[in-house]
N, C-alpha and C. Protein backbone atom coordinates (compact mmCIF):
# COMPACT_ATOMS: atom_id res chain seq x y z
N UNK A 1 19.65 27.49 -18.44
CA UNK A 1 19.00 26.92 -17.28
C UNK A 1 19.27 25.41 -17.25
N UNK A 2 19.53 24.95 -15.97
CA UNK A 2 20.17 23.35 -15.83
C UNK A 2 18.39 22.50 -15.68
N UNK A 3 18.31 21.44 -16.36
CA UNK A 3 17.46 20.45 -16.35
C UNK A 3 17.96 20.02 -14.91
N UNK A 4 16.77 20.03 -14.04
CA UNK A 4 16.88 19.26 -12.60
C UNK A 4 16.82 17.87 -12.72
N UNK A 5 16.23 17.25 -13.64
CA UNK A 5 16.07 15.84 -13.75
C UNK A 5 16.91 15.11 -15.16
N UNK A 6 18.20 15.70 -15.20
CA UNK A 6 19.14 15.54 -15.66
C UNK A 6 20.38 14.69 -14.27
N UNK A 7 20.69 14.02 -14.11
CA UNK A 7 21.25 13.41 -12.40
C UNK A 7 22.97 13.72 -12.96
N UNK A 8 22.94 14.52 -14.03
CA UNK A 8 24.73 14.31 -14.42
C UNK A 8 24.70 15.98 -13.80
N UNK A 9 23.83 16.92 -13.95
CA UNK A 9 23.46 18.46 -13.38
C UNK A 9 23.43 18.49 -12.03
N UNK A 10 23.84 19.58 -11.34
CA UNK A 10 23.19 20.09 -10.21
C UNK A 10 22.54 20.94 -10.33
N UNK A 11 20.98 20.51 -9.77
CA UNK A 11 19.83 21.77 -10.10
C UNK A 11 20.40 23.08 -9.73
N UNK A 12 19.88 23.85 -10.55
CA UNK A 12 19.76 25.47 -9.57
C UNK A 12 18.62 26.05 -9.99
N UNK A 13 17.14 25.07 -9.62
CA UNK A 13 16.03 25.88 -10.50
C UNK A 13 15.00 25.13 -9.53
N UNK A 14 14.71 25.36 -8.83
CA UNK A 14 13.76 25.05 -7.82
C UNK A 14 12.45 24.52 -8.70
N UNK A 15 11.53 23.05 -8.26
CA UNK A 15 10.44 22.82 -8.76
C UNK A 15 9.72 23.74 -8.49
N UNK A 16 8.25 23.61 -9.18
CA UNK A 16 7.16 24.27 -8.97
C UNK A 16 6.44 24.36 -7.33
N UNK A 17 6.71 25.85 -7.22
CA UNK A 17 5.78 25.55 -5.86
C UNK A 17 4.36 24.96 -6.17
N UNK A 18 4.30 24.47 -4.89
CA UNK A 18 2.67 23.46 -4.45
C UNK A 18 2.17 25.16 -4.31
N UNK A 19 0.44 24.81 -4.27
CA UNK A 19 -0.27 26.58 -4.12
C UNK A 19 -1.29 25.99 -2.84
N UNK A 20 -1.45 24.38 -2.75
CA UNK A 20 -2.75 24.40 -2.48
C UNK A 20 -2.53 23.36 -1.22
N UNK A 21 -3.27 23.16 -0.63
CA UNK A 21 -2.90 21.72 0.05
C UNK A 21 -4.63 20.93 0.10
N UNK A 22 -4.34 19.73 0.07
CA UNK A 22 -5.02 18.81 -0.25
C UNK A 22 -6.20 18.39 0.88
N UNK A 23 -7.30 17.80 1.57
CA UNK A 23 -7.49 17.52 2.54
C UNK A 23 -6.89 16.23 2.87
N UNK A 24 -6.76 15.33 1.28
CA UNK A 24 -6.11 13.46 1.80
C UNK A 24 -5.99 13.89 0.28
N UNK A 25 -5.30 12.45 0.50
CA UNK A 25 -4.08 11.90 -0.72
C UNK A 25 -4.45 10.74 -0.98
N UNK A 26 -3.84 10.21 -1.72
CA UNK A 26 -4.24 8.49 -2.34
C UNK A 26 -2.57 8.44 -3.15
N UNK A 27 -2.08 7.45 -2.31
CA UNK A 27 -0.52 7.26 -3.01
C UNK A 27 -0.63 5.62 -3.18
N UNK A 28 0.08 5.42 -4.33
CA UNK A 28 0.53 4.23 -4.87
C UNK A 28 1.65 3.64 -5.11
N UNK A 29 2.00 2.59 -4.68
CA UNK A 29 3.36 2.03 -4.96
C UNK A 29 3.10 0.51 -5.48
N UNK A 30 3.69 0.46 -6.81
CA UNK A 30 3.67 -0.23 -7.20
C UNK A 30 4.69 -0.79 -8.54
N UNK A 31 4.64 -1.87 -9.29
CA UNK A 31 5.95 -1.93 -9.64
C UNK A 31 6.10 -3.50 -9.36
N UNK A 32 7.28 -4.06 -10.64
CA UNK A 32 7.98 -5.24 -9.27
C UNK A 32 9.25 -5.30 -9.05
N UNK A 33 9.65 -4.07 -8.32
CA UNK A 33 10.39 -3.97 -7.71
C UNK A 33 10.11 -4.31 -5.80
N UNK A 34 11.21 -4.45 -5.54
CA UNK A 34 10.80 -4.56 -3.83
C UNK A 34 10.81 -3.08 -3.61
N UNK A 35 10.16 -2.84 -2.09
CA UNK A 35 9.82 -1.94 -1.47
C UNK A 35 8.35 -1.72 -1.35
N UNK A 36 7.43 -1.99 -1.62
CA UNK A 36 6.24 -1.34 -1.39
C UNK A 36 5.35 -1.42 -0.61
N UNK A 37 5.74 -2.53 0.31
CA UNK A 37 5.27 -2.23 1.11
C UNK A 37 6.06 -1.57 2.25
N UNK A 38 7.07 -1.53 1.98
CA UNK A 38 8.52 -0.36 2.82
C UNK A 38 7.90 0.87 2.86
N UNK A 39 7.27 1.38 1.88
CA UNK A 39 7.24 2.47 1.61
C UNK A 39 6.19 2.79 2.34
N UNK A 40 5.05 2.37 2.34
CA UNK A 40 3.81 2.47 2.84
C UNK A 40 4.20 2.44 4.61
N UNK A 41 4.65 1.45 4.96
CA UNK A 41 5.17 1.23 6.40
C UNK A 41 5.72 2.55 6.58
N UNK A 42 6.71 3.18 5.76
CA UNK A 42 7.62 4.08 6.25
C UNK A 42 6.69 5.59 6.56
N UNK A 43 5.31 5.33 5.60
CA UNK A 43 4.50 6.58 5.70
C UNK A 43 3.99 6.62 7.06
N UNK A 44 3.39 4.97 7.14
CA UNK A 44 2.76 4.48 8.50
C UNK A 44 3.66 5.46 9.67
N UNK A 45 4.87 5.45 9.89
CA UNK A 45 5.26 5.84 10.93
C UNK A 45 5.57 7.26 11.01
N UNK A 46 5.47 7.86 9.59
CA UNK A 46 5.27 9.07 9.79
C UNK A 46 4.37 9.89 10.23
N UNK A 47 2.98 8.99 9.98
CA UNK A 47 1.84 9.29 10.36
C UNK A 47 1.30 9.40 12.21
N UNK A 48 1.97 8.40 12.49
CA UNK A 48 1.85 8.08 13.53
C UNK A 48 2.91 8.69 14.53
N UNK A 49 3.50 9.23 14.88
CA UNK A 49 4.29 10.35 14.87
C UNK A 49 4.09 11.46 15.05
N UNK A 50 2.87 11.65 14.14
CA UNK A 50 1.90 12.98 13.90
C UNK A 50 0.80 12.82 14.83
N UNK A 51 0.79 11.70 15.47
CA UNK A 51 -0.46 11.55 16.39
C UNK A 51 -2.01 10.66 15.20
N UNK A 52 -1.90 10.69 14.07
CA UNK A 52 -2.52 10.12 13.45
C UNK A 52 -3.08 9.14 13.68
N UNK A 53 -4.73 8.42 13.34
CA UNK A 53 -5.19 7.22 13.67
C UNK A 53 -4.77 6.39 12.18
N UNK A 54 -4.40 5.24 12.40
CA UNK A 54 -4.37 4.67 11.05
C UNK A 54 -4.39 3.25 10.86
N UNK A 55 -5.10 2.84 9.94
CA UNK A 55 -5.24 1.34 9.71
C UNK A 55 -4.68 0.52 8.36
N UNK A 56 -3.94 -0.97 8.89
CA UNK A 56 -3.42 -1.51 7.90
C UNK A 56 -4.37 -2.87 7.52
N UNK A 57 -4.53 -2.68 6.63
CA UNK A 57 -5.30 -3.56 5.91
C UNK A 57 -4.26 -4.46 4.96
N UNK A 58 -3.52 -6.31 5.14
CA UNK A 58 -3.09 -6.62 4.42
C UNK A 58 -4.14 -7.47 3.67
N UNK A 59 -4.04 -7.87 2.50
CA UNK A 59 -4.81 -8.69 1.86
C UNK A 59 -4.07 -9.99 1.39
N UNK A 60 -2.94 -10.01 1.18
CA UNK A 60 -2.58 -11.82 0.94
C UNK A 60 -1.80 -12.27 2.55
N UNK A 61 -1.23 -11.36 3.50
CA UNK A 61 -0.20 -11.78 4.55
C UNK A 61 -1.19 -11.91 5.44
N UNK A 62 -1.06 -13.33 5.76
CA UNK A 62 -1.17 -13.84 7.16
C UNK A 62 -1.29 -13.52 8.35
N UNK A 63 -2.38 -13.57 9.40
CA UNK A 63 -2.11 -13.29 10.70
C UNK A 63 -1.28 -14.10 11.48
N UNK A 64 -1.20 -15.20 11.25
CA UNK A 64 0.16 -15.90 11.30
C UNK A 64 1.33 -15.56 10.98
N UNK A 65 1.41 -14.80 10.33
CA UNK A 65 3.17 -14.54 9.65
C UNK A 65 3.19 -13.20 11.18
N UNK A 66 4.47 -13.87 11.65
CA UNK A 66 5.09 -12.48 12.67
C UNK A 66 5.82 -11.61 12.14
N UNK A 67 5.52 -10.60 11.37
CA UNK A 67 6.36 -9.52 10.55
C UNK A 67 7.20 -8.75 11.84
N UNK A 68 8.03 -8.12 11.90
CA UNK A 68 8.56 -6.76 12.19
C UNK A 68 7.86 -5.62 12.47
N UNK A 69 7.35 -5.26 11.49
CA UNK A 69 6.00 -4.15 11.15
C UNK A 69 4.95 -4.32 11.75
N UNK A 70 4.50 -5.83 11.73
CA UNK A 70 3.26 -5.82 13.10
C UNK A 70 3.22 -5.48 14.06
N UNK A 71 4.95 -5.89 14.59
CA UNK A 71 5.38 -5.76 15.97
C UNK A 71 5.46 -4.62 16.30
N UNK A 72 6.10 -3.64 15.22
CA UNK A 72 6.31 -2.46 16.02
C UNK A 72 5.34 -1.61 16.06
N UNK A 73 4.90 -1.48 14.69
CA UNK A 73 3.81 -0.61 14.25
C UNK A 73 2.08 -0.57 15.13
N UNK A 74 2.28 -2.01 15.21
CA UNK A 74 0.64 -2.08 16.37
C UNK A 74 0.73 -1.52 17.48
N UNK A 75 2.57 -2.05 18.12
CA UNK A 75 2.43 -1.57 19.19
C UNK A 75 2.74 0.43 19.53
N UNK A 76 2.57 0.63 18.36
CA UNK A 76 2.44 2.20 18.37
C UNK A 76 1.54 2.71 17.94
N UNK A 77 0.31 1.67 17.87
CA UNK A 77 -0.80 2.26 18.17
C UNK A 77 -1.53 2.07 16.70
N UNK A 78 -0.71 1.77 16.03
CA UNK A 78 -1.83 1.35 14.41
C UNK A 78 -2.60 0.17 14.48
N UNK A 79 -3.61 0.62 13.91
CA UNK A 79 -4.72 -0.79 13.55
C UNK A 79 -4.17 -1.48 12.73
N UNK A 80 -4.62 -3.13 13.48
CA UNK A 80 -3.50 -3.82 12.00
C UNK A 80 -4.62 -5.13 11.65
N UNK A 81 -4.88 -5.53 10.64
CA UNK A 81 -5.51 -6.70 9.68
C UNK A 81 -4.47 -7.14 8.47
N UNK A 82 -3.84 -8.00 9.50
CA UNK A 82 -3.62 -9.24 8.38
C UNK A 82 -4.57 -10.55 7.94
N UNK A 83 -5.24 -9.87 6.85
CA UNK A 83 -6.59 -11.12 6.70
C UNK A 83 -6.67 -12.15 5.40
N UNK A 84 -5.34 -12.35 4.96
CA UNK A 84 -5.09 -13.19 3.77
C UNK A 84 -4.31 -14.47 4.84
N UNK A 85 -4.70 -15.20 3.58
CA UNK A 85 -3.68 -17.05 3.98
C UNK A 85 -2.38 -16.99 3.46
N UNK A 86 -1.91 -16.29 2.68
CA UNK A 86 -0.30 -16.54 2.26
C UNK A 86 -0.40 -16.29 0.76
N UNK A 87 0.97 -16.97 0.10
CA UNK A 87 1.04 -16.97 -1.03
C UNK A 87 -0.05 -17.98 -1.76
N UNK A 88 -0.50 -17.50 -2.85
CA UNK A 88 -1.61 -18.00 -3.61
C UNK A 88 -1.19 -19.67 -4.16
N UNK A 89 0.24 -20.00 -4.29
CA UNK A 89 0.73 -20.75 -4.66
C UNK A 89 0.85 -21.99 -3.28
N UNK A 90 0.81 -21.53 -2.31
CA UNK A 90 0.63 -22.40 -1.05
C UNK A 90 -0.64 -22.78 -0.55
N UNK A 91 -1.92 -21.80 -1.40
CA UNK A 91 -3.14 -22.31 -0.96
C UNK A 91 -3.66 -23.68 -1.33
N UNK A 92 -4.28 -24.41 -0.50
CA UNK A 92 -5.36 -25.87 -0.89
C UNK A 92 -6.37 -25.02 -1.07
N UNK A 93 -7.32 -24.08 -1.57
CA UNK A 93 -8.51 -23.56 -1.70
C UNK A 93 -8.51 -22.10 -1.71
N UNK A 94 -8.27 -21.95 -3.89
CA UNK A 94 -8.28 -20.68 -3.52
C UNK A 94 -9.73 -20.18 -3.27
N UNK A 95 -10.64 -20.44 -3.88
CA UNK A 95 -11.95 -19.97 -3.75
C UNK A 95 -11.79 -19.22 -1.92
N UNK A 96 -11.30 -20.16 -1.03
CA UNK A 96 -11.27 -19.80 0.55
C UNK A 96 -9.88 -18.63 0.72
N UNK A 97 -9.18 -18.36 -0.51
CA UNK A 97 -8.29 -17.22 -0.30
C UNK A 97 -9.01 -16.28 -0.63
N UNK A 98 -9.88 -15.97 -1.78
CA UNK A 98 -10.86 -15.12 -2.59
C UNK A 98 -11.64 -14.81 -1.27
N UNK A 99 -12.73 -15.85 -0.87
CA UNK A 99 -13.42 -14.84 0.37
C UNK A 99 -12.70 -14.04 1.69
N UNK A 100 -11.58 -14.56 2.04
CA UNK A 100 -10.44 -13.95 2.97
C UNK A 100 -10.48 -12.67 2.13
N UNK A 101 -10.06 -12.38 0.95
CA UNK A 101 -9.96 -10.88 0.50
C UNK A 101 -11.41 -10.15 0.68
N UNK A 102 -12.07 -10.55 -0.23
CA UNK A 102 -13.49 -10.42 0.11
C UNK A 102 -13.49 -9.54 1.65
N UNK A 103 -13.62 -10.45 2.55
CA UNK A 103 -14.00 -9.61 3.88
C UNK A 103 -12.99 -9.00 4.33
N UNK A 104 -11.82 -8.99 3.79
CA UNK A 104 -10.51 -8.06 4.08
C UNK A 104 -11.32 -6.49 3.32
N UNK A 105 -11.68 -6.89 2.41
CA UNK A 105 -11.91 -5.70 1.87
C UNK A 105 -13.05 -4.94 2.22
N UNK A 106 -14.12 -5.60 3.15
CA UNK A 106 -15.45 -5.03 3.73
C UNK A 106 -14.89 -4.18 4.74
N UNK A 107 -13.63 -4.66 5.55
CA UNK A 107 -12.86 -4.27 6.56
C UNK A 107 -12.69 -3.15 6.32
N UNK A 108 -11.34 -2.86 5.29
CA UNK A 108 -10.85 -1.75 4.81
C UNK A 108 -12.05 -0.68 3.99
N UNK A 109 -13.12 -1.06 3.40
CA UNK A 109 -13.55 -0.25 2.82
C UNK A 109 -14.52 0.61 4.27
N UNK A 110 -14.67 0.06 5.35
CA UNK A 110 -15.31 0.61 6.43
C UNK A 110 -14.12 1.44 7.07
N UNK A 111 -13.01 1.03 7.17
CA UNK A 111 -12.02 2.09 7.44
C UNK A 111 -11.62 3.28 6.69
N UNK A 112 -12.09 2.41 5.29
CA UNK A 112 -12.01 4.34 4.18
C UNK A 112 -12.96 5.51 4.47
N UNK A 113 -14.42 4.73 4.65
CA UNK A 113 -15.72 5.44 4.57
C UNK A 113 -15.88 6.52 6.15
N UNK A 114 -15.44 5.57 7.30
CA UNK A 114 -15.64 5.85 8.60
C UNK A 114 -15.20 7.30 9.07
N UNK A 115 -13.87 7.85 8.34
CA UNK A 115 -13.56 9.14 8.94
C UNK A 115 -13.14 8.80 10.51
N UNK A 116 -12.53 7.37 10.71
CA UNK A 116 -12.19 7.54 12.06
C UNK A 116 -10.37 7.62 11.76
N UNK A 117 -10.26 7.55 10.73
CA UNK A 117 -8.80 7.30 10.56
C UNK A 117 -8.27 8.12 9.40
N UNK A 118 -7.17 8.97 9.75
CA UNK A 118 -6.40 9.65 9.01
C UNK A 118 -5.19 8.95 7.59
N UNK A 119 -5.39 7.52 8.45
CA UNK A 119 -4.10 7.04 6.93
C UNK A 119 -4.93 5.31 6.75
N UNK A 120 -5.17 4.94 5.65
CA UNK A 120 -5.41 3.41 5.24
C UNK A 120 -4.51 3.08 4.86
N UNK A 121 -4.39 1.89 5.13
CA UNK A 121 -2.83 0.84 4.32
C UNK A 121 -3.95 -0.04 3.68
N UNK A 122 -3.25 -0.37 2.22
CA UNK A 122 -4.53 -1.13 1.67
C UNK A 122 -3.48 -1.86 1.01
N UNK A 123 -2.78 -3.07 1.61
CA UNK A 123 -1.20 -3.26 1.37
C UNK A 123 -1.40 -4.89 0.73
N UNK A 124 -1.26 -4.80 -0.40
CA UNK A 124 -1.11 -6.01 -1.56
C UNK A 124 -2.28 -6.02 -2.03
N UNK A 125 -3.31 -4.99 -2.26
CA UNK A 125 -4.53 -5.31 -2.47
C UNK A 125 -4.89 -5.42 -4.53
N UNK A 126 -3.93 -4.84 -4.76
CA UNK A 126 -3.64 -5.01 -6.48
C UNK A 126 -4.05 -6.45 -6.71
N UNK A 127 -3.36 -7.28 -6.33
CA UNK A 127 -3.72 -8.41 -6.26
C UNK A 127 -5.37 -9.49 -6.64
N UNK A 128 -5.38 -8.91 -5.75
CA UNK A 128 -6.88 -9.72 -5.28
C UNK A 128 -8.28 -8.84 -6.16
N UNK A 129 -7.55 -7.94 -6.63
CA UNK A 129 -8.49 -6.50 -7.84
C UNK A 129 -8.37 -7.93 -8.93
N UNK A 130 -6.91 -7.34 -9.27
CA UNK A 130 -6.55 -8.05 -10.79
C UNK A 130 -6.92 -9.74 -11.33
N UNK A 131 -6.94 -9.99 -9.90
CA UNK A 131 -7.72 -12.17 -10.39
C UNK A 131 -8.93 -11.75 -9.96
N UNK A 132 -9.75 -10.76 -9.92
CA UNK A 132 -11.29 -10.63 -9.71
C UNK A 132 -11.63 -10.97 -8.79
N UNK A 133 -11.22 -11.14 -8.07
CA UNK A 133 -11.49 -11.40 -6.42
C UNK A 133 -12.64 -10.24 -5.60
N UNK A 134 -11.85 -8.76 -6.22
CA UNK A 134 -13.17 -7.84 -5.53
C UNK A 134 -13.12 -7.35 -6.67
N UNK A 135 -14.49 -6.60 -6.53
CA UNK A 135 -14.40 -5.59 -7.38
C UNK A 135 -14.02 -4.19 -7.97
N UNK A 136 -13.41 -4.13 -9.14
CA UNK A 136 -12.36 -3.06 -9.28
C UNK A 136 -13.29 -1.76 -9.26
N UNK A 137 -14.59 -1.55 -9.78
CA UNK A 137 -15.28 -0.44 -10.39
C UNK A 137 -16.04 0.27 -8.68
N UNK A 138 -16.13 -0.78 -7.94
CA UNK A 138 -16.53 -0.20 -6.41
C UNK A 138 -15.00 -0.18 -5.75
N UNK A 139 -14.38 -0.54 -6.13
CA UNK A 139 -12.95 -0.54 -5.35
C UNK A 139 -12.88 1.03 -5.54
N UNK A 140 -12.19 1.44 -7.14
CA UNK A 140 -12.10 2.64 -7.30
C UNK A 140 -13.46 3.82 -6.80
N UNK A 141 -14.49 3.49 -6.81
CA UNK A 141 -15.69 4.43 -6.05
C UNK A 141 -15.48 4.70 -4.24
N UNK A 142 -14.77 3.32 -3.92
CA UNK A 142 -14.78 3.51 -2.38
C UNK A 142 -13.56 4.27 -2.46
N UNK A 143 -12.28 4.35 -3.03
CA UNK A 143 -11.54 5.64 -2.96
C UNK A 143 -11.43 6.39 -3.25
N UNK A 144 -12.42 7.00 -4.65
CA UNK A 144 -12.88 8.26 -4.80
C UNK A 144 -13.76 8.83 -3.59
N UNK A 145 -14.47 8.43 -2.75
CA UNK A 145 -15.50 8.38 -1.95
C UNK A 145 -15.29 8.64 -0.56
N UNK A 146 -13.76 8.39 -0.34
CA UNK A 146 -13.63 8.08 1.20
C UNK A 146 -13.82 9.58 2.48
N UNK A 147 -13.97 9.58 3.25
CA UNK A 147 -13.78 10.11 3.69
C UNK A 147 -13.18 11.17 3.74
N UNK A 148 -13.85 12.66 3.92
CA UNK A 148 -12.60 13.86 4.19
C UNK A 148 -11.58 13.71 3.92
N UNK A 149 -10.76 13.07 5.27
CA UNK A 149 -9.39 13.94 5.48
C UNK A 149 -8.74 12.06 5.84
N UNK A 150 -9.31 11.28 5.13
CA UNK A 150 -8.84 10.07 5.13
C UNK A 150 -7.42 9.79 3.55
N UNK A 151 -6.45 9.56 4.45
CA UNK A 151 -5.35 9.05 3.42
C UNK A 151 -5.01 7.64 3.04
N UNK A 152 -5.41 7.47 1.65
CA UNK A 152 -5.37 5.81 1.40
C UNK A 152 -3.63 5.56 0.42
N UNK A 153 -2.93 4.30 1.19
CA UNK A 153 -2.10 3.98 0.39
C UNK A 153 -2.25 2.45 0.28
N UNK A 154 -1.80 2.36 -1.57
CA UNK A 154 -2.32 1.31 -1.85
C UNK A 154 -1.06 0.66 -2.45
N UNK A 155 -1.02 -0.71 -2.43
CA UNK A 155 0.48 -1.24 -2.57
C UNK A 155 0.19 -2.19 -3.58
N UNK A 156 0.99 -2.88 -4.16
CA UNK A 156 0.93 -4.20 -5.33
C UNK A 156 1.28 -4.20 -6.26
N UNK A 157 1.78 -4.95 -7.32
CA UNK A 157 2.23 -4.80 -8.44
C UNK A 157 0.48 -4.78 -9.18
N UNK A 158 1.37 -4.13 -10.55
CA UNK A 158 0.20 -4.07 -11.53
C UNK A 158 -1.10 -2.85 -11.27
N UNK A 159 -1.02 -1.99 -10.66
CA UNK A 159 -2.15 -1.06 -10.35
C UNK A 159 -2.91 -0.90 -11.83
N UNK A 160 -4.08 -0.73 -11.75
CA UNK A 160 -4.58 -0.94 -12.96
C UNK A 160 -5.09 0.77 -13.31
N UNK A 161 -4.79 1.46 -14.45
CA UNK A 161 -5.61 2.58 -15.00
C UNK A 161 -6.20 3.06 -14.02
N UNK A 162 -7.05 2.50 -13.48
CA UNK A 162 -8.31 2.74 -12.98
C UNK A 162 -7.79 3.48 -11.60
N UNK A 163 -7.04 2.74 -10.70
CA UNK A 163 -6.32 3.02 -9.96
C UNK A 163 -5.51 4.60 -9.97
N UNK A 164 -4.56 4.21 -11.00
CA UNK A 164 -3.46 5.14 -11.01
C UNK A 164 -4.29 6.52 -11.34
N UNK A 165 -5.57 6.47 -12.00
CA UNK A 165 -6.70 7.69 -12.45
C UNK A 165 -6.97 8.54 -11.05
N UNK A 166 -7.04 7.58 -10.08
CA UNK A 166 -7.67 8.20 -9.11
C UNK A 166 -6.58 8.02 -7.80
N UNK A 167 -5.10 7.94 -7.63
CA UNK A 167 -4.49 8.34 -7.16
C UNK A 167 -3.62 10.19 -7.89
N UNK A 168 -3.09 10.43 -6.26
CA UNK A 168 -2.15 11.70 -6.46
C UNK A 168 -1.55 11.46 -6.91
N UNK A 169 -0.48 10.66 -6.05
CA UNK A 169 1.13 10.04 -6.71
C UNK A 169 1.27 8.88 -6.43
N UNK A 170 1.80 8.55 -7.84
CA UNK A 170 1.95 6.74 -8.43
C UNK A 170 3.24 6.54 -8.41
N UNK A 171 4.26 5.78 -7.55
CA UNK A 171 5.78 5.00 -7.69
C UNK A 171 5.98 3.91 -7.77
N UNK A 172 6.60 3.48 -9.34
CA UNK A 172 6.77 2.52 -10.12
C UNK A 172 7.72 2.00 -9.11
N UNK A 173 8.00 1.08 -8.41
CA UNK A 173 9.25 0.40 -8.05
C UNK A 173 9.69 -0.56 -9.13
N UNK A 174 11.08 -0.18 -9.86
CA UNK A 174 11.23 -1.44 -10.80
C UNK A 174 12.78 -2.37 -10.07
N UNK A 175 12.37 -3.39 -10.42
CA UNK A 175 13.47 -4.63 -10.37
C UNK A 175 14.44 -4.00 -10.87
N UNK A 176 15.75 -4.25 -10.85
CA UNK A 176 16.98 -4.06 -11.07
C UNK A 176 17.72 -5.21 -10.56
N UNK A 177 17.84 -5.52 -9.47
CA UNK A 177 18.27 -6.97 -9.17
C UNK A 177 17.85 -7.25 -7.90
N UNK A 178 17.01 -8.45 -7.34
CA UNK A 178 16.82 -9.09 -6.34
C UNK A 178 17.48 -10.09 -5.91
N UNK A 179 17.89 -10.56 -4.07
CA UNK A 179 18.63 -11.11 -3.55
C UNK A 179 17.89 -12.68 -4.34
N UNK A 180 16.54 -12.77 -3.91
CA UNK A 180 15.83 -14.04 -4.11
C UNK A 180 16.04 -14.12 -5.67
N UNK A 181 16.64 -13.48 -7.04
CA UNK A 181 17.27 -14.44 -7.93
C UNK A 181 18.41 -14.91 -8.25
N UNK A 182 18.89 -14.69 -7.09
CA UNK A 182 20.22 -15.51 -6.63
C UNK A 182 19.92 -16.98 -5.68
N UNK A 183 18.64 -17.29 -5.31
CA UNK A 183 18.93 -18.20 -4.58
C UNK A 183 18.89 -17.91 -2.94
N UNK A 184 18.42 -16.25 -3.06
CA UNK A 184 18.63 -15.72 -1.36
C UNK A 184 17.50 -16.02 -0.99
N UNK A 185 16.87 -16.53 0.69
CA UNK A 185 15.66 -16.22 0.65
C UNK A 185 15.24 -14.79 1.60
N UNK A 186 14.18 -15.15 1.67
CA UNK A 186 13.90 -13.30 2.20
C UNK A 186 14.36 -13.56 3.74
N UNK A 187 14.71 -12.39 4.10
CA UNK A 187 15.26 -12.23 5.22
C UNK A 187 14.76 -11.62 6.75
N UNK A 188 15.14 -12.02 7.47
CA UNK A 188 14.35 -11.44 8.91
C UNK A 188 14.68 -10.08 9.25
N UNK A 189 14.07 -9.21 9.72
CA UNK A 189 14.70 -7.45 9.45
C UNK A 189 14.68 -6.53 8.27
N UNK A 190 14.73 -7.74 7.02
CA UNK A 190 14.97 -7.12 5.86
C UNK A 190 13.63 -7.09 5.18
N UNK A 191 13.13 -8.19 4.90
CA UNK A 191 11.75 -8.02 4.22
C UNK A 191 10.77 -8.46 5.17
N UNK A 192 11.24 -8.65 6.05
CA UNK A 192 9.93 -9.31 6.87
C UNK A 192 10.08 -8.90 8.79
């Protein structure tokens, strides 16, 4: 019998069938590799597609920053909160980045609880867990907790135990090589 997760093989052994289906999910991407919030976006539009209600919750990006993803994605009908100031390294006051998460996260945790929405984006929120900004032990209760048939994806490097305990499926994105350690900066279309 060929090992499927051998990549030098071609399977001929089908994974395990699924038996059951879930009411919601809790997926994670995380890692520091790029993509994760790609990934989450890319669910976003699958969701939505499906007719799905769904809300993005960023926690360090700017309502100022004009992403791509805002543009398209709102205008197809997703809820969108960008309620962070930027990079932590550009703030005059983090204490005033800390409460920005803070009520980013009153936001999103009313979008977990509410049952009005089928998918959460809870997109860089690792972050603002890991410098203590919110709290991790109600963080993890509000997504054990959420709603029915509410799907939470959560993005950031570093997911902590706690996290990865109480997600389905966890994807490590790892570095291999980035444009920006060459000197590239991020790009319009591409990361933003």
């Amino acid at each position: 019998m060929v090992d499927a997760r051998d990549p030098g093989q071609v399977p001929v052994t089908a994974p395990p069938r699924a038996v059951r289906r879930a009411p919601s999910l809790v997926l994670v991407a995380t890692g520091d590799g790029k993509g994760k919030t790609t990934a989450a976006m890319g669910t976003v539009v699958r969701a939505l597609a499906r007719g799905w209600r769904v809300c993005v919750v960023q926690f360090i990006k700017s309502g100022s920053w004009h992403t791509g993803e805002i543009k398209v994605l709102s205008g197809l009908g997703a809820t969108w909160h960008s309620l962070g100031d930027g990079f932590t390294w550009d703030s005059d006051d983090l204490e005033r980045s800390a409460e920005l998460a803070r009520a980013a996260w009153e936001v999103a945790a009313d979008a977990i609880s509410s049952g009005e929405f089928q998918l959460v984006v809870l997109d860089e929120v690792t972050y603002p867990l890991n410098w203590g900004w919110l709290d991790s032990d109600a963080f993890v209760a509000a997504i054990a907790g959420r709603a029915e048939r509410t799907n939470v994806f959560i993005t950031g490097r570093n997911a902590s135990e706690a996290i990865v305990a109480v997600a389905d499926t966890v994807t490590e994105m790892r570095n291999v090589k980035h444009a920006f350690e060459a000197g590239i900066r991020a790009a319009k279309g591409i990361d933003f």
